[in-house]
Protein backbone atom coordinates (compact mmCIF):
# COMPACT_ATOMS: atom_id res chain seq x y z
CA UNK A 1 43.49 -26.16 -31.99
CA UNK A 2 41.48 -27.71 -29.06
CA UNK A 3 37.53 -27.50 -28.83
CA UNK A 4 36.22 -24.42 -27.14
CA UNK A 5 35.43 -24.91 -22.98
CA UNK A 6 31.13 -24.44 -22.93
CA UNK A 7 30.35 -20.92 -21.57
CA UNK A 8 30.61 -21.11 -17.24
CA UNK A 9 27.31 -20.27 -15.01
CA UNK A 10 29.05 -19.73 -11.78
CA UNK A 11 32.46 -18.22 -10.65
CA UNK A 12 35.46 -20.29 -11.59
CA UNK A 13 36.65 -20.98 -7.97
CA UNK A 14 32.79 -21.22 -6.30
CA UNK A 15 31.10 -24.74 -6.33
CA UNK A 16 27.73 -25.16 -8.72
CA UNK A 17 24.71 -23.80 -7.62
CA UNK A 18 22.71 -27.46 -7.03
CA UNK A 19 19.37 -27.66 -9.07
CA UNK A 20 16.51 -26.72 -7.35
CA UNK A 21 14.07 -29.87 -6.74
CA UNK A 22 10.44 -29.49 -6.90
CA UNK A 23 10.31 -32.09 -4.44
CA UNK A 24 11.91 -30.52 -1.69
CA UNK A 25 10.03 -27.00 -2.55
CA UNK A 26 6.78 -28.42 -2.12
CA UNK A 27 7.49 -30.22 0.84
CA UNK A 28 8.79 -27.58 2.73
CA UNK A 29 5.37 -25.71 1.39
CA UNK A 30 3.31 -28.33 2.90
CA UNK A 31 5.27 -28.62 6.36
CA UNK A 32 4.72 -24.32 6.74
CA UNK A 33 1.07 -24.73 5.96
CA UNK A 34 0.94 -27.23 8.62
CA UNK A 35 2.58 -25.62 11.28
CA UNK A 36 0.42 -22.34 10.80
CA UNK A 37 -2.62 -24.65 11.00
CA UNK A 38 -1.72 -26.33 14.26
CA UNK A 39 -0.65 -22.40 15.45
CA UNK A 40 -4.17 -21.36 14.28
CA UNK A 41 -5.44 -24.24 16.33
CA UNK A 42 -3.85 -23.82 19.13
CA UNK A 43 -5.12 -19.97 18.99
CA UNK A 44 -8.67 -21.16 18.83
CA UNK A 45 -8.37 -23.64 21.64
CA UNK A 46 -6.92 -21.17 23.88
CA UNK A 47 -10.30 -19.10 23.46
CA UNK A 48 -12.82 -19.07 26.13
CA UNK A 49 -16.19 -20.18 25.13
CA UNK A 50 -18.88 -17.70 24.90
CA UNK A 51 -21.58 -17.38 27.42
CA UNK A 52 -24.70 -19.25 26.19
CA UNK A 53 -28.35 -18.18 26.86
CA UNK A 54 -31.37 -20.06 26.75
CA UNK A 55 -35.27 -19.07 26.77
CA UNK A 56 -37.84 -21.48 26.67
CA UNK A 57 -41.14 -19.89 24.35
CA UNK A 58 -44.45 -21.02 25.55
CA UNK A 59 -47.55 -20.78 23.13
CA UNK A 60 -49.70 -20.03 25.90
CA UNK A 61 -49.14 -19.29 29.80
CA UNK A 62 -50.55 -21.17 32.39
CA UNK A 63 -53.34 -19.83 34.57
CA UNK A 64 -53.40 -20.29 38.24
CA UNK A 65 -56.77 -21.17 39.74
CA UNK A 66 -59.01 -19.04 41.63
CA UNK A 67 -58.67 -19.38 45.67
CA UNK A 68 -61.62 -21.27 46.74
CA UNK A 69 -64.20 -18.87 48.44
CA UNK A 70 -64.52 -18.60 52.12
CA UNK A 71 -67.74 -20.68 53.42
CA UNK A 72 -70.48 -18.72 54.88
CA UNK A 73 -70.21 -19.56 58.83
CA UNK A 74 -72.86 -21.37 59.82
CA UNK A 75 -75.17 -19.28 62.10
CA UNK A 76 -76.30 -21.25 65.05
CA UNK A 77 -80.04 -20.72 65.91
CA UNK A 78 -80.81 -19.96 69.29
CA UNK A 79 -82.93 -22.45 71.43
């Protein structure tokens, strides 16, 4: 009697299923994380920037001077 054919995982007429390699799993992991950074990149670039606004702070303002007073005309005495 002959030996006994070990048990088949696939159809008889179908070609086996190839293992799956890690490998090639996490590499295709790693290229899809890079493309949706560069997408999420190119998102942010396309973003205008926002307005800035700038104050300056003073401790203390600046006082103008005083116009200088008017001089008293001088009166001319008569002769």
């Amino acid at each position: 009697m002959p030996a006994p054919l070990p048990p088949l995982h696939h159809q008889p007429l179908t070609p086996p299923q190839p293992p799956m390699r890690l490998r090639a799993v996490a590499l295709a992991v790693l290229v899809h994380v890079g493309l949706i950074g560069a997408l999420v990149v190119g998102m942010n670039l396309k973003r205008p920037p926002e307005p800035v606004m700038e104050a300056e702070l003073w401790s203390a303002l600046p006082e103008q001077a005083a116009p200088a007073a008017p001089s008293e005309p001088e009166v001319a005495e008569p002769p």
